[in-house]
PDB file of N, CA and C in Angstrom:
ATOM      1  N   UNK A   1      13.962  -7.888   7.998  1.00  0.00           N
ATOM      2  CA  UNK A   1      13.220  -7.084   8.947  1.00  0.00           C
ATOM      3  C   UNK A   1      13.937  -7.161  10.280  1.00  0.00           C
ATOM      4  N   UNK A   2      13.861  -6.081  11.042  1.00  0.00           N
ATOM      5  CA  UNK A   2      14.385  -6.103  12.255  1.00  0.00           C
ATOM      6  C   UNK A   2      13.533  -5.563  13.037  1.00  0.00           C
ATOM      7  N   UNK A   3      13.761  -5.855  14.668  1.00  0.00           N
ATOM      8  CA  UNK A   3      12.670  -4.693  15.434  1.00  0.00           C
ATOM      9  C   UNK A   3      13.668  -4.098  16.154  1.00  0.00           C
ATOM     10  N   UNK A   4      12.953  -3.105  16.436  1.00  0.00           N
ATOM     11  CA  UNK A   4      13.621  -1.657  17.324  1.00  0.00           C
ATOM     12  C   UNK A   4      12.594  -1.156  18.321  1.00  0.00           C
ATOM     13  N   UNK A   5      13.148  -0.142  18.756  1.00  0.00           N
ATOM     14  CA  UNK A   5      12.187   0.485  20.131  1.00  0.00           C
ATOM     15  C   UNK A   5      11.885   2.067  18.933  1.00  0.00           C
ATOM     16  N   UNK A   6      10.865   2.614  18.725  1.00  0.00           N
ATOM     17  CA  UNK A   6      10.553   3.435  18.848  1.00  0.00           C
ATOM     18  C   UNK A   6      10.297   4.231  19.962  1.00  0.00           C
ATOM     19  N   UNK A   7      10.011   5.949  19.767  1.00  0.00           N
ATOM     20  CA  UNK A   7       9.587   6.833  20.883  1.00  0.00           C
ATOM     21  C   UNK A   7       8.023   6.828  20.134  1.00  0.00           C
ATOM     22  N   UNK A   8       7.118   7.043  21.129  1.00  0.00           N
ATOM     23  CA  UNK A   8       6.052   7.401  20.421  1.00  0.00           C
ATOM     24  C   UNK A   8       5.369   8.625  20.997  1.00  0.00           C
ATOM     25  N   UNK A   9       5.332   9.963  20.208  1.00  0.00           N
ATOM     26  CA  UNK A   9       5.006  11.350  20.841  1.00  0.00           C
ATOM     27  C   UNK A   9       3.643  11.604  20.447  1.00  0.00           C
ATOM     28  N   UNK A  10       2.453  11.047  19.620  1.00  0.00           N
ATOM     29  CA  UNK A  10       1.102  10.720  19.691  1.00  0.00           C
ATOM     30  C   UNK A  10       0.923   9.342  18.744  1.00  0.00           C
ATOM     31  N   UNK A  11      -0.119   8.833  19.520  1.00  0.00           N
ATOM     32  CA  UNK A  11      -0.572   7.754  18.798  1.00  0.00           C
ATOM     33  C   UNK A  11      -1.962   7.818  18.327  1.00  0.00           C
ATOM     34  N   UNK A  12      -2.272   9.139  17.376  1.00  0.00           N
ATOM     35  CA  UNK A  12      -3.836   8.833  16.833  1.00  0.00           C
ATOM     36  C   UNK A  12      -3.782   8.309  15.689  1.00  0.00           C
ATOM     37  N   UNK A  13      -4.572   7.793  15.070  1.00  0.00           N
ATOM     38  CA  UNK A  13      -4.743   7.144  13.677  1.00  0.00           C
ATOM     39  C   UNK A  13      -4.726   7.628  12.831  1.00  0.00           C
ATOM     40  N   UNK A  14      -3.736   7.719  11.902  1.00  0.00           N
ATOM     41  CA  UNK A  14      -3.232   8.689  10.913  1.00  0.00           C
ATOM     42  C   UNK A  14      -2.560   9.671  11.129  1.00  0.00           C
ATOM     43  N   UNK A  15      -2.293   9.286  12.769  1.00  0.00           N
ATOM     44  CA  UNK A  15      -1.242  10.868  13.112  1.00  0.00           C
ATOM     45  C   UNK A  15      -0.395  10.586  13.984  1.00  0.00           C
ATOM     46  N   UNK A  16       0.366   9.445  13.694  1.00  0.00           N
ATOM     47  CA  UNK A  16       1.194   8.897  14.374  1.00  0.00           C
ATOM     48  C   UNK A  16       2.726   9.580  14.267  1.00  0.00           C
ATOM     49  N   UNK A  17       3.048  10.101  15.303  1.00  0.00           N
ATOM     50  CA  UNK A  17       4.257  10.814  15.396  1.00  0.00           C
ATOM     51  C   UNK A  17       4.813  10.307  16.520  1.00  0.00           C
ATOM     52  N   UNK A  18       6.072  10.076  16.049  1.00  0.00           N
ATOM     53  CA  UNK A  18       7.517   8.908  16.423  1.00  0.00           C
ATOM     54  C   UNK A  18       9.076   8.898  15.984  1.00  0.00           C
ATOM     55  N   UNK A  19       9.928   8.838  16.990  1.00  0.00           N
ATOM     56  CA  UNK A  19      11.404   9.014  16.378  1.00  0.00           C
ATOM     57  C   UNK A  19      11.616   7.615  16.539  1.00  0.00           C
ATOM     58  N   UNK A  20      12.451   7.862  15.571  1.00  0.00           N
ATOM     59  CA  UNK A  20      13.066   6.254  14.980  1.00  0.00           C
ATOM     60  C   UNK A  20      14.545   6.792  15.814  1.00  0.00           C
ATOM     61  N   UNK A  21      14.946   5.118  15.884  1.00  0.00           N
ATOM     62  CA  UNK A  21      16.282   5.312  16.730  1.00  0.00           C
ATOM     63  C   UNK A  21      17.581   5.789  15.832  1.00  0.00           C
ATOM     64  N   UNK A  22      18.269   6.477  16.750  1.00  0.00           N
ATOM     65  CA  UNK A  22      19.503   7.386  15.739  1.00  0.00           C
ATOM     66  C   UNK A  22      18.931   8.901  14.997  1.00  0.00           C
ATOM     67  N   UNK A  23      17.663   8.761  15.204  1.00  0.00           N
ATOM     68  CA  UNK A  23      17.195  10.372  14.517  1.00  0.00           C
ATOM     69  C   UNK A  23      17.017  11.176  15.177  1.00  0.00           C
ATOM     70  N   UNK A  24      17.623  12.723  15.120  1.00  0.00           N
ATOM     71  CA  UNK A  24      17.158  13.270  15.814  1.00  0.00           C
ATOM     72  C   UNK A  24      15.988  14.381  15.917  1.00  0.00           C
ATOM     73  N   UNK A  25      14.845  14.016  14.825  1.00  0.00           N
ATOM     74  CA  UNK A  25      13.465  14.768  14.810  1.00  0.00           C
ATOM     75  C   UNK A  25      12.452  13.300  14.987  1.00  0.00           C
ATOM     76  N   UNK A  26      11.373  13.523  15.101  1.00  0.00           N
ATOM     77  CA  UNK A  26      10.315  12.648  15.457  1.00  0.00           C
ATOM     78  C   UNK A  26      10.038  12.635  13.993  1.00  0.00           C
ATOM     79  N   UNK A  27       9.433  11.529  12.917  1.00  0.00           N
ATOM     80  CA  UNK A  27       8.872  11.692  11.873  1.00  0.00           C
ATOM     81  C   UNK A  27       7.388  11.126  12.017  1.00  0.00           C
ATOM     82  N   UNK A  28       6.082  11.429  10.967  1.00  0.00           N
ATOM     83  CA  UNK A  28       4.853  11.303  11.061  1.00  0.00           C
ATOM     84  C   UNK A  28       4.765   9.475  10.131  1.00  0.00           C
ATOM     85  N   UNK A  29       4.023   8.832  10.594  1.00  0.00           N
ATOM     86  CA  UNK A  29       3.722   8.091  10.124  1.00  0.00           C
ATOM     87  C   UNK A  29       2.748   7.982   9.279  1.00  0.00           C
ATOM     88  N   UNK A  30       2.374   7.711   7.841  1.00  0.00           N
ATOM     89  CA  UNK A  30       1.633   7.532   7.131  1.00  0.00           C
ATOM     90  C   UNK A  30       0.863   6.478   6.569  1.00  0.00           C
ATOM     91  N   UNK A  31       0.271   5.817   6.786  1.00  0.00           N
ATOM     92  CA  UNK A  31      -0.078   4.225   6.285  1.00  0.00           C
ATOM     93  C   UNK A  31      -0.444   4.262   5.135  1.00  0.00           C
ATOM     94  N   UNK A  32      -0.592   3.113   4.928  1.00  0.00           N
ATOM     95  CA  UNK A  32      -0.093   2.642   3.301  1.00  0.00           C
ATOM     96  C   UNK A  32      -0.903   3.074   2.218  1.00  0.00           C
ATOM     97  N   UNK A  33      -2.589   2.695   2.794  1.00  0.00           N
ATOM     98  CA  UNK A  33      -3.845   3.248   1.850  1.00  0.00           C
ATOM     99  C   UNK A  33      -3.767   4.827   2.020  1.00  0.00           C
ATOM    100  N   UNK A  34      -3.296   5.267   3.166  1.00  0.00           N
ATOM    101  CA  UNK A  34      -3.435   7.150   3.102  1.00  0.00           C
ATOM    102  C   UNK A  34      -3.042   7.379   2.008  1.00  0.00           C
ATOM    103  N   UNK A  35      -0.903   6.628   2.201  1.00  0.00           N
ATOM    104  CA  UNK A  35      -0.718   7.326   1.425  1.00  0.00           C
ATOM    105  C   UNK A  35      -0.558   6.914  -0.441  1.00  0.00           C
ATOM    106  N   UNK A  36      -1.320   5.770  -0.505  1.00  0.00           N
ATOM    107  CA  UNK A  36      -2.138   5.531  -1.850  1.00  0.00           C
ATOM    108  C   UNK A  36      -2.828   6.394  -2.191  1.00  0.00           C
ATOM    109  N   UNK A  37      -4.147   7.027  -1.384  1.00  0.00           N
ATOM    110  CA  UNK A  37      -5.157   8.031  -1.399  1.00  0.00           C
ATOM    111  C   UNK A  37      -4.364   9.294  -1.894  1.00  0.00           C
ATOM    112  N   UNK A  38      -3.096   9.553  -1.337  1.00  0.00           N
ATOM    113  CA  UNK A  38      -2.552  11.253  -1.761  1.00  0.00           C
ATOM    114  C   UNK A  38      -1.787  10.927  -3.156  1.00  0.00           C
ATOM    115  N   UNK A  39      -1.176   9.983  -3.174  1.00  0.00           N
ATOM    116  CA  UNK A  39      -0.999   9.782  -4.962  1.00  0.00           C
ATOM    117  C   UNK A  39      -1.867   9.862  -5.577  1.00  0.00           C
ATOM    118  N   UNK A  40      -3.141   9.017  -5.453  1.00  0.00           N
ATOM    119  CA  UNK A  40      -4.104   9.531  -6.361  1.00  0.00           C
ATOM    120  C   UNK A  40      -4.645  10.728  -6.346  1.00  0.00           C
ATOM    121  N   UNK A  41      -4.565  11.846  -5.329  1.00  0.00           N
ATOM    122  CA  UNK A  41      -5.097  13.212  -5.383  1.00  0.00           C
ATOM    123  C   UNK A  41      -4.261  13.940  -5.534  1.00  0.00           C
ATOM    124  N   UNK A  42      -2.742  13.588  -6.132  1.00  0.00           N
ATOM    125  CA  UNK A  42      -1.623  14.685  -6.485  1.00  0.00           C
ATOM    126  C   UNK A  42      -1.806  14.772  -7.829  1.00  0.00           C
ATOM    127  N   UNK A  43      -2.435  12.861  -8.457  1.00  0.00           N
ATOM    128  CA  UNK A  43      -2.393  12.565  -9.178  1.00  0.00           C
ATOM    129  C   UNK A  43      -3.711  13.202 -10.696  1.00  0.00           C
ATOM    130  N   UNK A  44      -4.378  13.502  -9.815  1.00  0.00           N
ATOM    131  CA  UNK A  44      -5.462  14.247 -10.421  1.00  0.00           C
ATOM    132  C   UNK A  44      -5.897  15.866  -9.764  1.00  0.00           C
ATOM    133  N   UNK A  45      -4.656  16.445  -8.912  1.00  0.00           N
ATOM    134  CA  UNK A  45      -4.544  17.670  -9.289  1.00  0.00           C
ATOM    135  C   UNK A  45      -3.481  17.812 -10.304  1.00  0.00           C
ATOM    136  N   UNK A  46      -2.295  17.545 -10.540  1.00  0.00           N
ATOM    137  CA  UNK A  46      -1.480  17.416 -11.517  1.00  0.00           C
ATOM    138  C   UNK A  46      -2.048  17.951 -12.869  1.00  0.00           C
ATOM    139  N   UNK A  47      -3.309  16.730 -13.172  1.00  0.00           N
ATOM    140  CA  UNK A  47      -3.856  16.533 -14.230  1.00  0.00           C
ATOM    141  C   UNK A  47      -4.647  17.935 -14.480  1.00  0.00           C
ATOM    142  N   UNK A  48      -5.473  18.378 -13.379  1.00  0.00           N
ATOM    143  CA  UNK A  48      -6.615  19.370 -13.546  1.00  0.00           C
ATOM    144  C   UNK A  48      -5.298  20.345 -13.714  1.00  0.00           C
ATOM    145  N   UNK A  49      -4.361  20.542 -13.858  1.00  0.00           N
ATOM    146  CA  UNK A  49      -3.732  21.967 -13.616  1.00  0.00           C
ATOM    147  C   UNK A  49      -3.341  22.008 -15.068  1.00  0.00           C
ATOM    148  N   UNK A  50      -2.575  21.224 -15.507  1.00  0.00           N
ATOM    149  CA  UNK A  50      -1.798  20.951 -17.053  1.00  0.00           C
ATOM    150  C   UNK A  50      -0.219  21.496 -16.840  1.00  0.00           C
ATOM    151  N   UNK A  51      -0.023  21.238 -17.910  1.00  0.00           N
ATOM    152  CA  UNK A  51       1.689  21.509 -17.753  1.00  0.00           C
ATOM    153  C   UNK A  51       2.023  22.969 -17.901  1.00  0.00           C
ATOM    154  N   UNK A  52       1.191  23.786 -18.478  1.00  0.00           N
ATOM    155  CA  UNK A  52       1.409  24.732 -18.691  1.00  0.00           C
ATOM    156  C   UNK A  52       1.342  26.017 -17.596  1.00  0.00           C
ATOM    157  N   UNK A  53       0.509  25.468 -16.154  1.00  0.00           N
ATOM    158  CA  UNK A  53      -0.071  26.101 -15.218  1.00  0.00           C
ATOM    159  C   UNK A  53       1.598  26.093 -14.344  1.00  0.00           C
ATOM    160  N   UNK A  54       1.171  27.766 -14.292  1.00  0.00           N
ATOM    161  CA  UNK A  54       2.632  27.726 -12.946  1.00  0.00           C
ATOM    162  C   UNK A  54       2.751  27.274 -11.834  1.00  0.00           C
ATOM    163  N   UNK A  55       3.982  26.683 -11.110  1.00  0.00           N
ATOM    164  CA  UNK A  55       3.643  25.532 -10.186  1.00  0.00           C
ATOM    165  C   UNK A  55       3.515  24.188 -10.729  1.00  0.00           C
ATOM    166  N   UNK A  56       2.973  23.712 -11.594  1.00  0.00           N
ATOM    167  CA  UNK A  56       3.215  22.817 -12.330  1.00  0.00           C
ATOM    168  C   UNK A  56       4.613  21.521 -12.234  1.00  0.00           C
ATOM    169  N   UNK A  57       5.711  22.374 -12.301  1.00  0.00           N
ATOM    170  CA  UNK A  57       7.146  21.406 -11.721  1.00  0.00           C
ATOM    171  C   UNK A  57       6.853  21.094 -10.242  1.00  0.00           C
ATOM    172  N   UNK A  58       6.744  21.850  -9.581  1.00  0.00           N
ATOM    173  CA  UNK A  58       6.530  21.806  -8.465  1.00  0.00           C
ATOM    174  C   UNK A  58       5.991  20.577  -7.835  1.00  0.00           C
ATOM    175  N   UNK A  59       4.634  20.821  -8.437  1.00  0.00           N
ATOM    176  CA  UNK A  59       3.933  19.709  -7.881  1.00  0.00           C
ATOM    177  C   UNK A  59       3.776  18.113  -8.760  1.00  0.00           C
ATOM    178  N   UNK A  60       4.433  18.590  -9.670  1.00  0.00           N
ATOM    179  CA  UNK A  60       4.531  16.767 -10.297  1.00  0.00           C
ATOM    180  C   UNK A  60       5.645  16.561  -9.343  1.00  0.00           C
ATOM    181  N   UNK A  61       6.728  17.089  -9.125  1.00  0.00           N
ATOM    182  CA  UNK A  61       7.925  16.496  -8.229  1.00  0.00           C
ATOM    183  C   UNK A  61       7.316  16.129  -7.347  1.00  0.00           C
ATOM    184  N   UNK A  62       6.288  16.850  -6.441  1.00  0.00           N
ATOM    185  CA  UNK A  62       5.825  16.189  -5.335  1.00  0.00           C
ATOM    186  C   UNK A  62       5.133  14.739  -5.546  1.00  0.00           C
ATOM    187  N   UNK A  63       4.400  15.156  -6.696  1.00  0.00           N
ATOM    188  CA  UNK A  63       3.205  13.501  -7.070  1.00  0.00           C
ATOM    189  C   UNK A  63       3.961  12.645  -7.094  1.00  0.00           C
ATOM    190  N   UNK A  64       5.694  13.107  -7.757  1.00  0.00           N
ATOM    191  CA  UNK A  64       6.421  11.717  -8.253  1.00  0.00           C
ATOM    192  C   UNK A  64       7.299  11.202  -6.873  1.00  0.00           C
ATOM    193  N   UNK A  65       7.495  11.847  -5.777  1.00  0.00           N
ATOM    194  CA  UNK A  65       7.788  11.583  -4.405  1.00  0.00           C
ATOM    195  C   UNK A  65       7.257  10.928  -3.662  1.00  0.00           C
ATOM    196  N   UNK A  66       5.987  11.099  -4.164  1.00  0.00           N
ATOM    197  CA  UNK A  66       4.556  10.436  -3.337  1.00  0.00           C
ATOM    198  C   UNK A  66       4.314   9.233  -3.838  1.00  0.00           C
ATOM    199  N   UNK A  67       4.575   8.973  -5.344  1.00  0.00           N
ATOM    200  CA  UNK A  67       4.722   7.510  -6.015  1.00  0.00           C
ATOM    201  C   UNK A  67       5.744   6.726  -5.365  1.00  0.00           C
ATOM    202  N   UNK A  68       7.392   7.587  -5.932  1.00  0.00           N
ATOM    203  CA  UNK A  68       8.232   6.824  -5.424  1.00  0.00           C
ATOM    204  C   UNK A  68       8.152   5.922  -3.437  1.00  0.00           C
ATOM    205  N   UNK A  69       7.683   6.918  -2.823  1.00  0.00           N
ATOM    206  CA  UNK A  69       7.634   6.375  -1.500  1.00  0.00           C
ATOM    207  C   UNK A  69       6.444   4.891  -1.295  1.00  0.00           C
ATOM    208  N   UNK A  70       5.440   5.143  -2.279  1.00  0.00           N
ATOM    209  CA  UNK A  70       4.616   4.368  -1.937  1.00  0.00           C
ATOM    210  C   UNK A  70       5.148   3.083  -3.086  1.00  0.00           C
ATOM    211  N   UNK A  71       5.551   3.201  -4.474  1.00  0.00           N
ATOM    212  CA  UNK A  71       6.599   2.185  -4.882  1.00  0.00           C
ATOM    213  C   UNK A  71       7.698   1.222  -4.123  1.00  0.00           C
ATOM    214  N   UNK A  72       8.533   2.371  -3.540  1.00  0.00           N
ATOM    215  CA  UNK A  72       9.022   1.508  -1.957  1.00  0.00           C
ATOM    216  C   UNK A  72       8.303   0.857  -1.226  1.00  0.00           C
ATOM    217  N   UNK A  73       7.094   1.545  -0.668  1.00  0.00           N
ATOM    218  CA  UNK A  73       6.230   0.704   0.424  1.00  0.00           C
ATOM    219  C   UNK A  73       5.940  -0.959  -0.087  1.00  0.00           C
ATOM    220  N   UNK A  74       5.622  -0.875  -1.353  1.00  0.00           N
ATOM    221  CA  UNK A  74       4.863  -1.721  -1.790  1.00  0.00           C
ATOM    222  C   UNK A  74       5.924  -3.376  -1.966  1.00  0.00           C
ATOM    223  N   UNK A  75       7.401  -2.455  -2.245  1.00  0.00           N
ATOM    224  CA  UNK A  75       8.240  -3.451  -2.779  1.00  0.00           C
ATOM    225  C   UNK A  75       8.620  -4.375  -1.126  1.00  0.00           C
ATOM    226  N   UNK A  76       8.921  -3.576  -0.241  1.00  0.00           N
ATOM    227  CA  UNK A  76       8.880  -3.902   0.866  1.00  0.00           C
ATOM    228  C   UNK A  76       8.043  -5.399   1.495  1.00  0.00           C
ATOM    229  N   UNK A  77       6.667  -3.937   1.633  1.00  0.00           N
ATOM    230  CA  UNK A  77       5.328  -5.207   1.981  1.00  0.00           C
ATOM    231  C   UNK A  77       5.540  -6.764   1.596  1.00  0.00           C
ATOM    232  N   UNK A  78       5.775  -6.560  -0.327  1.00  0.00           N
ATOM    233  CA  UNK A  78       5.805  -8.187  -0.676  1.00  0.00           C
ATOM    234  C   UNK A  78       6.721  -8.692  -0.479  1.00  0.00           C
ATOM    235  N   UNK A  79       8.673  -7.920  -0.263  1.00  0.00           N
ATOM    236  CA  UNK A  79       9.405  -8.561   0.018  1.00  0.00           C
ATOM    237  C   UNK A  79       9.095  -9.601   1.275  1.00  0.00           C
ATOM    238  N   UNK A  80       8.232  -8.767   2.105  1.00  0.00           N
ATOM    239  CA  UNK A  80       7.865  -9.403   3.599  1.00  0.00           C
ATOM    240  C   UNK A  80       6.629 -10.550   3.546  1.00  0.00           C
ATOM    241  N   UNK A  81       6.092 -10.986   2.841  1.00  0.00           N
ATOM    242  CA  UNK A  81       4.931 -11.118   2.359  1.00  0.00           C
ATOM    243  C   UNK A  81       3.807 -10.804   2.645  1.00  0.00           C
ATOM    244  N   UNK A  82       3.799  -9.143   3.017  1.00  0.00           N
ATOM    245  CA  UNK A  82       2.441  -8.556   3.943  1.00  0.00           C
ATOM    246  C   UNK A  82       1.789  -8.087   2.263  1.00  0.00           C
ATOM    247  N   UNK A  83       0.485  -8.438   3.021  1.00  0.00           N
ATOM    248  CA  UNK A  83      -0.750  -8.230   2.246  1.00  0.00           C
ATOM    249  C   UNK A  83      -0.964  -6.389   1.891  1.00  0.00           C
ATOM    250  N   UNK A  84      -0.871  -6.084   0.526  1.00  0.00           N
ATOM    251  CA  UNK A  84      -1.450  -4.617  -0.076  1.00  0.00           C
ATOM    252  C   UNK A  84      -2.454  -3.959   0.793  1.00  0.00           C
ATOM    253  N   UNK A  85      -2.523  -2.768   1.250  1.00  0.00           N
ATOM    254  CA  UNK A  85      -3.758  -2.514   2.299  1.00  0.00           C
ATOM    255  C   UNK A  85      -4.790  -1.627   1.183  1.00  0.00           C
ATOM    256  N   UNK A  86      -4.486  -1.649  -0.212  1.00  0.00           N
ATOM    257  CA  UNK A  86      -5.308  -1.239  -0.561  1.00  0.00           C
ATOM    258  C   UNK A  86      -5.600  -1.751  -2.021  1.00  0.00           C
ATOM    259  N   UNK A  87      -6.826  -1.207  -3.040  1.00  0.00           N
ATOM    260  CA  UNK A  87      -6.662  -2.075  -4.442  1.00  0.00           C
ATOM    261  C   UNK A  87      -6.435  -0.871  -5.538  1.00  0.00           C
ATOM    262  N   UNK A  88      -5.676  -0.794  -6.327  1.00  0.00           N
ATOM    263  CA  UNK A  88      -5.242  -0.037  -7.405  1.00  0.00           C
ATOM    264  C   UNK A  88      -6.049   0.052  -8.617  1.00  0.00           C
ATOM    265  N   UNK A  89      -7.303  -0.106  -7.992  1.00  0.00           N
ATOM    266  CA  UNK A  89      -8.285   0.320  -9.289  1.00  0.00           C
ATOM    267  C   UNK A  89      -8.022   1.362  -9.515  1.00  0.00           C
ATOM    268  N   UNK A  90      -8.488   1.478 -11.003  1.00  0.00           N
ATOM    269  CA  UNK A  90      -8.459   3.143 -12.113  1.00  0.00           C
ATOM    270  C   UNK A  90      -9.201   3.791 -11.269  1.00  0.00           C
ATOM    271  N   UNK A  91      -8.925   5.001 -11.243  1.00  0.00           N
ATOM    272  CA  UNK A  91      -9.925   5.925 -10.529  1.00  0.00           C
ATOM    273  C   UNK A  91     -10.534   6.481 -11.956  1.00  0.00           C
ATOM    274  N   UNK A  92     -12.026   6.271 -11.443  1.00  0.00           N
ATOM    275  CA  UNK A  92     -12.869   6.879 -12.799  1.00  0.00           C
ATOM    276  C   UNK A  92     -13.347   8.292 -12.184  1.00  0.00           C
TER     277      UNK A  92
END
């Protein structure tokens, strides 16, 4: 881990928009349970649509973007030993 200076261009909760140093666009910040919450709702529109529905590629690529990033998050967190901000129950 390292620290840096961020810019910070709003700071509301869940809408945190900020350039990281060396970039030159501001990117949005997402926290960890959000973006748990949008895997599981890519994850069960995916499902309601079926494979056969057009758009279909589309949006599993997105669900599987939305995994992969939060797969990263997660590997991170424990590399660091920060605590999961959320619990991975089945969604019934």
């Amino acid at each position: 881990m390292r620290e840096d200076t961020v810019e910070i261009f709003a700071d509301i909760s869940n809408s945190a928009i900020m350039r990281h140093p060396g970039r030159r666009f501001p990117g949005v910040l997402i926290q960890g349970d959000t973006l748990y919450s949008m895997c599981q709702r890519a994850d069960f529109i995916a499902q309601e649509m079926g494979r056969e529905t057009p758009g279909y590629e589309d949006m599993n690529d997105l669900r599987n973007h939305l995994w992969s990033l939060l797969s990263h998050y997660k590997t991170v967190l424990v590399e660091h030993g920060v605590e999961i901000p959320f619990s991975e129950q089945p969604r019934t």
